[in-house]
Protein backbone atom coordinates (compact mmCIF):
# COMPACT_ATOMS: atom_id res chain seq x y z
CA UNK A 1 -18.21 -3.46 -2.17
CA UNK A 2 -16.89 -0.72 -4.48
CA UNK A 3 -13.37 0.59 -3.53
CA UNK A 4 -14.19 3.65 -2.84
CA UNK A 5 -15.81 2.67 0.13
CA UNK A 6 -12.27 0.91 1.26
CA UNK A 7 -10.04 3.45 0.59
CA UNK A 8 -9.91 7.71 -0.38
CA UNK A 9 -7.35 8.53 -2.93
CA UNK A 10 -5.03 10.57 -0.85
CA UNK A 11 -5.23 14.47 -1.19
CA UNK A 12 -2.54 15.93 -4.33
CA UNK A 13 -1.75 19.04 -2.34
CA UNK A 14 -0.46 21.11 -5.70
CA UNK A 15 -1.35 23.10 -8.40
CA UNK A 16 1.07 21.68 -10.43
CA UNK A 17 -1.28 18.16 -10.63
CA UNK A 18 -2.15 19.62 -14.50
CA UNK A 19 0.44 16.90 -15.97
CA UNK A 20 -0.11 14.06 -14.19
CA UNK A 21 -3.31 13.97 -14.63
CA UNK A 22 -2.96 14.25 -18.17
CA UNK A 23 -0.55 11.23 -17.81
CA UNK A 24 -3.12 9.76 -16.04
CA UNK A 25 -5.92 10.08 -18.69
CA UNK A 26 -3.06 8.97 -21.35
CA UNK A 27 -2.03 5.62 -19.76
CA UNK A 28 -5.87 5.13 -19.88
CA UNK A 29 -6.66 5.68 -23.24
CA UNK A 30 -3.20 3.40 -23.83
CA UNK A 31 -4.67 0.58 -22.06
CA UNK A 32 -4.72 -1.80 -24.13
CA UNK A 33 -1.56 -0.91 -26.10
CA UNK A 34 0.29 -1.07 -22.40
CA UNK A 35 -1.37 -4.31 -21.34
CA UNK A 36 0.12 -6.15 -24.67
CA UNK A 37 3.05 -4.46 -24.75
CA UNK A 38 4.24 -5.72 -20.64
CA UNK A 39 2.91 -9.24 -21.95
CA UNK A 40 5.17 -9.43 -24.56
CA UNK A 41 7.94 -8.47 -22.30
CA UNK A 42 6.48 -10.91 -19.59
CA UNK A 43 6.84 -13.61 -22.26
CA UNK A 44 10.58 -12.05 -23.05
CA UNK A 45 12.01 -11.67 -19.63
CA UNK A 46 10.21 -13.57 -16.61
CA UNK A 47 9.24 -11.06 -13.68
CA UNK A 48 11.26 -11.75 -10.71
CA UNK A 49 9.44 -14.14 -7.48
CA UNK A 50 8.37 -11.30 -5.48
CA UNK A 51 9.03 -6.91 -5.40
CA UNK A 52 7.76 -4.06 -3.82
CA UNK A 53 8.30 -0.17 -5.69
CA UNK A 54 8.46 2.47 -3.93
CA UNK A 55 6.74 5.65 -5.76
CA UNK A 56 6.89 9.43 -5.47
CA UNK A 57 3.95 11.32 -7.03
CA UNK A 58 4.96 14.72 -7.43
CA UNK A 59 1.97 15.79 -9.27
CA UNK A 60 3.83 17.27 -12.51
CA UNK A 61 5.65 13.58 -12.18
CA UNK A 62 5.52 10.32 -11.25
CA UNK A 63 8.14 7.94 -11.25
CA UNK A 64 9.46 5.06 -8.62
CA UNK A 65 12.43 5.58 -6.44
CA UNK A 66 13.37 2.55 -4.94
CA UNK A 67 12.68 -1.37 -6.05
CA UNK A 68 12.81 -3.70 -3.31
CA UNK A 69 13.65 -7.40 -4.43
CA UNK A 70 13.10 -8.93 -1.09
CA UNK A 71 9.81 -7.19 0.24
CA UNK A 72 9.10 -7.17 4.01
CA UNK A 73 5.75 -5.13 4.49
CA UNK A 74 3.47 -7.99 3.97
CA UNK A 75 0.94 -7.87 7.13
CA UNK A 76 0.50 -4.11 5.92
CA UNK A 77 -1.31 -4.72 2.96
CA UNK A 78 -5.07 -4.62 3.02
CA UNK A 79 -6.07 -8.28 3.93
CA UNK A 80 -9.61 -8.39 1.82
CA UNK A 81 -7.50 -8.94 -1.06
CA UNK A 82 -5.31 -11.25 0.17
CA UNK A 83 -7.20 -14.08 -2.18
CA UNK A 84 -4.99 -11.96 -5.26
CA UNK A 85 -1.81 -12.60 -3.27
CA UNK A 86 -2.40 -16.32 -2.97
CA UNK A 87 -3.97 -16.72 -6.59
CA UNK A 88 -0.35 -14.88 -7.95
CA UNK A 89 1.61 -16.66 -5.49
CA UNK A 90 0.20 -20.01 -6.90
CA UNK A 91 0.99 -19.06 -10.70
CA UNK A 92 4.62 -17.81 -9.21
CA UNK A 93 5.65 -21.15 -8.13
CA UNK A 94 3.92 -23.41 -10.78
CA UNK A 95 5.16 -20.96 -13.76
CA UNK A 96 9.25 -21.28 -11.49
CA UNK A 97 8.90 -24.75 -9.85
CA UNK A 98 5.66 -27.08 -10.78
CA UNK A 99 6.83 -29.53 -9.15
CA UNK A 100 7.04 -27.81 -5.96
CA UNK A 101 5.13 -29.12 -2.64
CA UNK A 102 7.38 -27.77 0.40
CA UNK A 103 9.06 -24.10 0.53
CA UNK A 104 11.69 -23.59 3.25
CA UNK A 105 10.92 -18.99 3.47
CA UNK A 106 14.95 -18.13 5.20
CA UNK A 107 13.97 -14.41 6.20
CA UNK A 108 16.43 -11.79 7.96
CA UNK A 109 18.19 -11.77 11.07
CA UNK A 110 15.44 -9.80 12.75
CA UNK A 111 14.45 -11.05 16.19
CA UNK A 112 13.13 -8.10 17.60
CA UNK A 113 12.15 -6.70 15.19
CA UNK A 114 7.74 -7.22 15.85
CA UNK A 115 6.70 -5.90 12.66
CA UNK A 116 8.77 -7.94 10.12
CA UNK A 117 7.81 -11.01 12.05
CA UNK A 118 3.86 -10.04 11.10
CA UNK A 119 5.19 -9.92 7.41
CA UNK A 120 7.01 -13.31 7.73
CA UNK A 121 4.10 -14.97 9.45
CA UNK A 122 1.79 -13.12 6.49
CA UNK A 123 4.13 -14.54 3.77
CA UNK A 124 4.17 -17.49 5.26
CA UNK A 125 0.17 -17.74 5.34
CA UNK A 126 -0.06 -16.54 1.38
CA UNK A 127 2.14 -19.27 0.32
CA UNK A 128 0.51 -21.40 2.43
CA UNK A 129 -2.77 -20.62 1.16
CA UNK A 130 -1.57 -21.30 -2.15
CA UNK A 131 -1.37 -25.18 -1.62
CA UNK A 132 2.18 -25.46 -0.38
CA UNK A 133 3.38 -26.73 3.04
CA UNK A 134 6.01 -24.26 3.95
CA UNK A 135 8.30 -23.72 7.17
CA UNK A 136 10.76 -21.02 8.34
CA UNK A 137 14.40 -21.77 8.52
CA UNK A 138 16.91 -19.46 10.12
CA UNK A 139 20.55 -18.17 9.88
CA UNK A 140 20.82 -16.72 12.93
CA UNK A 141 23.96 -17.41 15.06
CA UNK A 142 21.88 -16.18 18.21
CA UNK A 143 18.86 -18.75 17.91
CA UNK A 144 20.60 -22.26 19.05
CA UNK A 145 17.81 -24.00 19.18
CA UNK A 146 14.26 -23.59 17.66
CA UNK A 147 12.48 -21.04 18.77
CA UNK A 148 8.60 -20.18 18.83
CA UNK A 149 7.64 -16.39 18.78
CA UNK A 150 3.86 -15.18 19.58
CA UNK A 151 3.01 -12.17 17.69
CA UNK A 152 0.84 -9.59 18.40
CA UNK A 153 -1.65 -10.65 15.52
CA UNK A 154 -2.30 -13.78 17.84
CA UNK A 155 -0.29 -15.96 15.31
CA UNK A 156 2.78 -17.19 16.18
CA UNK A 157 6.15 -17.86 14.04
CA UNK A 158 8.41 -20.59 14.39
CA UNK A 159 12.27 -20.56 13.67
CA UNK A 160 14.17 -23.62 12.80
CA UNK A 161 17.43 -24.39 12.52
CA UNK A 162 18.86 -24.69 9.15
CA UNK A 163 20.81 -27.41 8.19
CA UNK A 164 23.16 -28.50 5.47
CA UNK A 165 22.87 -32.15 3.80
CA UNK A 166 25.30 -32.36 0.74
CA UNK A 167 23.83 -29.84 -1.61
CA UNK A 168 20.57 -29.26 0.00
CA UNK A 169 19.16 -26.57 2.90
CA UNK A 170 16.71 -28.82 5.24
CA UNK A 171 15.11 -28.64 8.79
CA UNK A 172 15.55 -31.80 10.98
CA UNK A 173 12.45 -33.45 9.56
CA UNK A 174 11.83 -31.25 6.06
CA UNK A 175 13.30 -31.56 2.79
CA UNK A 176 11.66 -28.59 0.54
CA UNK A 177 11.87 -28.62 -2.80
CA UNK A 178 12.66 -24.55 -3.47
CA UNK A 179 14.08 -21.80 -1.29
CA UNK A 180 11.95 -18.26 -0.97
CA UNK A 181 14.88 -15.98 0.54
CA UNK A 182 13.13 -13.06 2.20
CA UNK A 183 16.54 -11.91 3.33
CA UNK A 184 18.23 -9.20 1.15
CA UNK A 185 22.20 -10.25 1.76
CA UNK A 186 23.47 -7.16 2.85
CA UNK A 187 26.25 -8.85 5.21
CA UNK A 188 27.28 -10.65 1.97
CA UNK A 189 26.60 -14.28 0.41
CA UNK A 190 27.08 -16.87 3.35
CA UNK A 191 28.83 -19.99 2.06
CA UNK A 192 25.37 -21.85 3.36
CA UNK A 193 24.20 -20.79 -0.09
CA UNK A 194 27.26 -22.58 -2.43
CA UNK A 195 26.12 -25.20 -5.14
CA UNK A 196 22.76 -25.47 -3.49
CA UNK A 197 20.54 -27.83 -5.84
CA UNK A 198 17.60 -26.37 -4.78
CA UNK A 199 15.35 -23.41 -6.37
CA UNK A 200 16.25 -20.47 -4.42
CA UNK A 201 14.17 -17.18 -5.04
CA UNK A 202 14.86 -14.75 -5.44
CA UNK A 203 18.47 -15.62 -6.67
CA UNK A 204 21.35 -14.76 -4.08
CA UNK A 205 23.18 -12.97 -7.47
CA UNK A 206 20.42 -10.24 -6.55
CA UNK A 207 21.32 -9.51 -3.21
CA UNK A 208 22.95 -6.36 -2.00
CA UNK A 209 26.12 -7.82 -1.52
CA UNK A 210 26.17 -7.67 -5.44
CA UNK A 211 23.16 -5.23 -7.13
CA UNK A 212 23.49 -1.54 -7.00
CA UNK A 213 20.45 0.77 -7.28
CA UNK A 214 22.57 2.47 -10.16
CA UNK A 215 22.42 -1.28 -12.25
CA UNK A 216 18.80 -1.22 -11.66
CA UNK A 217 17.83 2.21 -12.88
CA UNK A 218 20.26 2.29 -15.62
CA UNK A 219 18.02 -1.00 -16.98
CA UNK A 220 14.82 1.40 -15.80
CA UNK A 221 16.06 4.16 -17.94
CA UNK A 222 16.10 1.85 -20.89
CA UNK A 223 12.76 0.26 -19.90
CA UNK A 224 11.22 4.34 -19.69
CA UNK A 225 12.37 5.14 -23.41
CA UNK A 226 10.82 2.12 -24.89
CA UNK A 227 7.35 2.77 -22.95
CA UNK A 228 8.00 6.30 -23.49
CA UNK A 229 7.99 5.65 -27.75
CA UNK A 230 5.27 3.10 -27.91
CA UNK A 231 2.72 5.64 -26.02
CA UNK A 232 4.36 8.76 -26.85
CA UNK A 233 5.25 10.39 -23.83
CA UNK A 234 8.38 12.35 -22.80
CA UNK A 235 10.45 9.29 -20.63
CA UNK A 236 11.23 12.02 -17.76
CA UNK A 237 7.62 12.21 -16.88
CA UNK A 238 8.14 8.89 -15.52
CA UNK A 239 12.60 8.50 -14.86
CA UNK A 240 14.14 10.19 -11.90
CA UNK A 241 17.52 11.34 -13.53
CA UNK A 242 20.60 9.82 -11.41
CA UNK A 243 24.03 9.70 -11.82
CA UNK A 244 26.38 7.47 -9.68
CA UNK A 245 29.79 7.74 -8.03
CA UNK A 246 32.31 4.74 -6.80
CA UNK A 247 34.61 4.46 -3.90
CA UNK A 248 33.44 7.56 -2.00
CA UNK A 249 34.21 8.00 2.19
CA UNK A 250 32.47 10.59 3.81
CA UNK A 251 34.03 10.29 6.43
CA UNK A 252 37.48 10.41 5.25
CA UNK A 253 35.95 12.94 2.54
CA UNK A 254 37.31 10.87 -0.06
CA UNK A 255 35.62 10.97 -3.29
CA UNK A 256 32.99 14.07 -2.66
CA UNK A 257 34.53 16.01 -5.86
CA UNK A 258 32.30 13.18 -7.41
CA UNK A 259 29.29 13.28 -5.99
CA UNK A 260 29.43 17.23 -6.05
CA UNK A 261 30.11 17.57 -10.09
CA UNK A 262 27.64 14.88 -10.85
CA UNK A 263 25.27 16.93 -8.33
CA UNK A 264 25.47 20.31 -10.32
CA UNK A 265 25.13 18.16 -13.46
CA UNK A 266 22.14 16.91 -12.36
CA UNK A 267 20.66 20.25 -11.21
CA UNK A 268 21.64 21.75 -14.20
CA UNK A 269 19.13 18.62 -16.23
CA UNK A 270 16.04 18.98 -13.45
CA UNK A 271 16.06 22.86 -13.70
CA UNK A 272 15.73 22.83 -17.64
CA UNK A 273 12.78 20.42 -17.55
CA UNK A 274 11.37 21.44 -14.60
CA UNK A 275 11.15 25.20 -17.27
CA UNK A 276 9.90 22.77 -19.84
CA UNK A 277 7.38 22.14 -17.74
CA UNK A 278 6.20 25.84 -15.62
CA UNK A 279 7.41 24.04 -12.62
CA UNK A 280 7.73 26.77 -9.91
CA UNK A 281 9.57 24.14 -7.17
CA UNK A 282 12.75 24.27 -6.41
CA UNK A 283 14.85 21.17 -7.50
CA UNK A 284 16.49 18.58 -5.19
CA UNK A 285 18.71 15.91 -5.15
CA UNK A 286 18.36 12.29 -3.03
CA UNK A 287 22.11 10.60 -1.97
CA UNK A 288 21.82 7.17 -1.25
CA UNK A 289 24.15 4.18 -1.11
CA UNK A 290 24.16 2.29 -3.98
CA UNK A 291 23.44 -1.29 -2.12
CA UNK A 292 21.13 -1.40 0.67
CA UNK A 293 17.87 -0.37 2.05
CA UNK A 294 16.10 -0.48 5.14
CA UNK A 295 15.76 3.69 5.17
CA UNK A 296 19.52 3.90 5.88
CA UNK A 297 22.32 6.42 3.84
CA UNK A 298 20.42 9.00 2.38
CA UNK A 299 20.23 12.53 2.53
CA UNK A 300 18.35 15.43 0.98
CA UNK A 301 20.37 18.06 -1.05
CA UNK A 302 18.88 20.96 -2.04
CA UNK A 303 21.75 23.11 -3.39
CA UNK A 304 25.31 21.99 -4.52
CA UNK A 305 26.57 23.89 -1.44
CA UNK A 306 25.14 21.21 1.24
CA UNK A 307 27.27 18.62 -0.44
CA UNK A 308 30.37 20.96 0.88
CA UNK A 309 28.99 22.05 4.45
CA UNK A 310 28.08 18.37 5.45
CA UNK A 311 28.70 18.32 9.55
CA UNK A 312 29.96 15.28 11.55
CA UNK A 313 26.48 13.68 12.12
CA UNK A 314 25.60 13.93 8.15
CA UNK A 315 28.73 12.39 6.89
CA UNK A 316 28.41 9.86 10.05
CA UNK A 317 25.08 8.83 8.94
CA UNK A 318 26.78 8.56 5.46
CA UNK A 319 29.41 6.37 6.57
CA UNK A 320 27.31 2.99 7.00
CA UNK A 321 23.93 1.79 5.88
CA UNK A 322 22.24 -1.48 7.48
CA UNK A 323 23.85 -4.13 9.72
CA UNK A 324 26.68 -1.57 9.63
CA UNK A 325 28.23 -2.29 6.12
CA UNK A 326 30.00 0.86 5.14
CA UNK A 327 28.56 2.65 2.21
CA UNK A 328 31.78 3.28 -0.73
CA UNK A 329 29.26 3.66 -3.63
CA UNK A 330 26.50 6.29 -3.94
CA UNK A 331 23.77 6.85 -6.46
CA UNK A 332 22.93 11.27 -6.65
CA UNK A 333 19.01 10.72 -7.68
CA UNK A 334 16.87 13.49 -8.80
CA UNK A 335 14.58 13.72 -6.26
CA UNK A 336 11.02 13.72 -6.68
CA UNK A 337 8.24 15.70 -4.49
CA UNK A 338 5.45 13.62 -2.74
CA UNK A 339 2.65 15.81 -2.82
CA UNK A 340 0.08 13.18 -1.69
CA UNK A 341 -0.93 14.03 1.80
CA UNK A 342 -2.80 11.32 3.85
CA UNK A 343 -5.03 13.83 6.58
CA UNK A 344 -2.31 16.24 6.66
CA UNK A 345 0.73 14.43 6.21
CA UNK A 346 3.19 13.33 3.45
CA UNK A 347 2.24 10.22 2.06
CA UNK A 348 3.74 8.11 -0.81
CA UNK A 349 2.31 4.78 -2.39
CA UNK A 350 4.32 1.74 -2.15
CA UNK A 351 3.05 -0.97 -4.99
CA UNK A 352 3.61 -4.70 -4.25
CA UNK A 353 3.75 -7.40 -6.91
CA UNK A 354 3.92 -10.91 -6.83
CA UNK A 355 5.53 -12.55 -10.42
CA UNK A 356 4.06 -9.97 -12.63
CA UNK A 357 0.39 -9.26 -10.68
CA UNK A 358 0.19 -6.56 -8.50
CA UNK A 359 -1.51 -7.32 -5.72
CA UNK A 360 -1.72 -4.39 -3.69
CA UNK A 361 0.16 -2.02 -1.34
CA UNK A 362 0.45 0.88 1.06
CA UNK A 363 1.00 4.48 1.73
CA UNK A 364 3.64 5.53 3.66
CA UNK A 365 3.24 8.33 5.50
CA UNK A 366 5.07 10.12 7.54
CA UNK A 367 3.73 13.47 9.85
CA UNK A 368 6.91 14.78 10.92
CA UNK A 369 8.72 14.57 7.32
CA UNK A 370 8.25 17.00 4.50
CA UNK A 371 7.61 16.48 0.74
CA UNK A 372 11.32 16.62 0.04
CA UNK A 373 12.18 13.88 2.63
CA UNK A 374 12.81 10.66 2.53
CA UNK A 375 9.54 8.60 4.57
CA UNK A 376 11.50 5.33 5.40
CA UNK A 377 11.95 6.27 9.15
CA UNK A 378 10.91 6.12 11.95
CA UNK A 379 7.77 7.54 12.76
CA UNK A 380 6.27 6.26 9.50
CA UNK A 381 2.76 4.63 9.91
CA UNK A 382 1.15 2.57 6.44
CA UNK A 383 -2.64 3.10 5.05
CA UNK A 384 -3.17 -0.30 3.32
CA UNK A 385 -4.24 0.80 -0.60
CA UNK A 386 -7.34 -0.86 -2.07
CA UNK A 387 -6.57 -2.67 -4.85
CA UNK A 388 -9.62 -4.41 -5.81
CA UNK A 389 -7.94 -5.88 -8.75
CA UNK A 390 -4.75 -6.93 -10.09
CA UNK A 391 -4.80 -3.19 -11.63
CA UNK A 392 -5.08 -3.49 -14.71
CA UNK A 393 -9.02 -2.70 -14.85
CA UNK A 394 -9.63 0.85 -15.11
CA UNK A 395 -12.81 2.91 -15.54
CA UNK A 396 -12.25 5.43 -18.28
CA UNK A 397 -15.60 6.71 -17.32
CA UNK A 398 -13.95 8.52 -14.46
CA UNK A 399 -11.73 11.33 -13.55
CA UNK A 400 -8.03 10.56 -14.08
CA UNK A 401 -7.46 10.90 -10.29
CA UNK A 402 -10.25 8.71 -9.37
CA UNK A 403 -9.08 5.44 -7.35
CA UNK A 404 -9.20 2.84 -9.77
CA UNK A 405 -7.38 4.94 -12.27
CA UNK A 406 -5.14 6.72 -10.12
CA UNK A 407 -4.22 2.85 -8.90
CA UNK A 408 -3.80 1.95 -12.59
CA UNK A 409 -1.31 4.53 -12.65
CA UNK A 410 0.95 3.55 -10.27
CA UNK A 411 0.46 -0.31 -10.93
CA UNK A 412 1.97 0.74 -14.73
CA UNK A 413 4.94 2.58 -13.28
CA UNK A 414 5.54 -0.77 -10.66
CA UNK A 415 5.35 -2.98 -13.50
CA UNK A 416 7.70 -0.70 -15.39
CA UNK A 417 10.63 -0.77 -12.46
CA UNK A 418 9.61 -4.52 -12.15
CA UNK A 419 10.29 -4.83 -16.06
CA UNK A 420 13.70 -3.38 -14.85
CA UNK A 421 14.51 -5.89 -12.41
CA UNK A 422 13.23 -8.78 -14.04
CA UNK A 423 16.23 -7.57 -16.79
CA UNK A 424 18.47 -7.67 -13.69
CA UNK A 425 17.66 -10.45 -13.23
CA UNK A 426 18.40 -12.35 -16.79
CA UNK A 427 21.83 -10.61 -16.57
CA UNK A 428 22.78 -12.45 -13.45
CA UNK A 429 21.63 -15.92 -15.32
């Protein structure tokens, strides 16, 4: 079955799609030159275990805004090619740990939370699938004993206690030989984790209790210019600018003479390329904490003047991002339109790559959010995308916004904010 029976290319609802899909038809006729080049760097710098990028495709630009190192999302990517998730998964583990027979997964704290459970128990199925015997351990103070949940899917998920012996993390009757951590360490690094012998992936030195968004696109900016030179392209058709402030309360309004001179810098940069360019649309900014995800501490800024009007509930929702962790570090992003519209509403693609294979993803869309907005609410609903390959098989016979190619395009821009992490990564070795 062709993918174009699986899946439509959502609708680019601009006239401003000129650009892109001349970057489109220019990472195509680069192919090959962009395939060697990320091998080399594969070679290099080892991708990290698992990510998911979140993209914006503005039309005149494409770039990713977010890179998740501990994906949930899992049971909403389209199950025909789930055979690429388990062939990556299996190269993952052999290229990290060949030696590996048993994986312990230790997810989040969620336990009513319906729709991360279907991820866990789809996780939990790839690896499986992959040759592995692999159980779920748990960290949560409010499941004493052992606890079986029935899903929706008609699976079921089973929490065990975790338990400590010497330098190892083991259930009562299994002793794995490497860790997947599908929880992101927002509350901090538990001491559970100290001078464990085992492989744990990803690393707990990536967590949010330690990265910051503004460490990973600062390596992203780097990781832009070289792909930028090598296919000869200007790097901002594919960077968000950003700038980033430390020790900010917006509650106390401490520290918002920061994030408003580093705003009007920015807006100063956006509106001279966005000339460059005959872009019509206004520029905006995104605010975000710098650690964290989950949807949680960011706003939209549109002019310089809403960093000064922010009322109660804005700064309030500025104050803490998830589990409740206050939020003292902010990255000001330039933000980037979605101008993808799945029937009607704002959609934008979110890639998903296992070692250094993409292996699929989803749009997010969102029908009560604009293209300005951020889509990680609630409300949001996911169209799986059709990968039919580990994208990186084109058809240069088609138009640039045709699926396969428009695929290839995002899969490039993943792999380049993957390219990013995995440089995170080494720096935390």
């Amino acid at each position: 079955m062709s993918i174009e029976h699986l899946q439509p290319v959502p609708h680019l609802t601009t006239a401003q799609a000129g650009p892109l899909h001349k970057l489109e038809a220019h990472l195509l006729d680069k192919q090959a030159t962009i395939e060697t080049w990320l091998r080399q760097e594969w070679r290099q710098t080892p991708a990290p275990f698992y990510t998911s990028v979140d993209l914006r495709n503005a039309g005149f630009k494409l770039a990713p805004v977010d890179t998740n190192l501990f994906p949930a999302g899992f049971n909403n990517l389209n199950p025909v090619f789930q055979p690429l998730c388990i062939q990556a998964m299996q190269s993952a583990i052999d290229r990290i740990c060949p030696d590996a027979a048993k994986v312990l997964i230790i997810p989040e704290n969620h336990t009513r939370n319906p729709y991360y459970f279907e991820s866990l128990a789809t996780l939990r199925d790839i690896i499986h699938k992959a040759g592995y015997t692999v159980r779920i351990g748990t960290m949560n103070p409010e499941l004493k004993e052992n606890t079986l949940f029935p899903l929706v899917s008609g699976r079921s998920l089973l929490l065990e206690q975790i338990a400590r012996d010497g330098n190892r993390l083991k259930l009562q009757d299994f002793d794995p030989c490497m860790i997947v951590l599908n929880n992101d360490l927002s509350d901090g690094i538990p001491a559970l984790f100290r001078d464990i012998e085992q492989m744990i992936l990803p690393p707990v030195d990536l967590g949010w209790a330690l990265r910051l968004k503004s460490g990973h696109f600062t390596h992203y900016r780097q990781v832009a210019l070289e792909f930028a030179k090598i296919i000869d392209i200007d790097p901002w058709l594919i960077d968000p600018l950003f700038r980033n402030c430390g020790e900010i309360n917006f509650l106390k309004r401490e520290g918002e003479e920061c994030v408003r001179k580093n705003a009007d810098t920015l807006f100063e940069q956006i509106r001279k390329k966005y000339a460059e360019y005959g872009v019509s649309q206004d520029p905006f900014l995104i605010v975000k904490a710098d650690a964290g995800t989950y949807g949680m501490g960011i706003m939209t800024v549109r002019t310089p003047e809403d960093l000064v009007e922010l009322n109660r509930k804005e700064r309030s929702r500025m104050a803490a991002s998830k589990g409740g962790q206050p939020i003292s570090k902010v990255i000001v992003q330039e933000g980037v339109y979605s101008h993808e519209t799945w029937e009607g509403a704002v959609a934008e693609p979110v890639v998903y790559m296992i070692d250094h294979f993409v292996v699929g993803g989803f749009y997010r869309v969102h029908r009560e959010r604009g293209p300005t907005e951020n889509l990680n609410a609630p409300g949001m609903h996911f169209e799986p995308l059709a990968f039919a390959t580990p994208c990186n098989t084109p058809d240069s016979n088609k138009a640039p916004d045709a699926n396969p190619n428009r695929f290839y395009a995002y899969g490039v821009i993943a792999r380049l904010a993957l390219l990013a992490a995995a440089r995170e990564y080494a720096e935390h070795r």
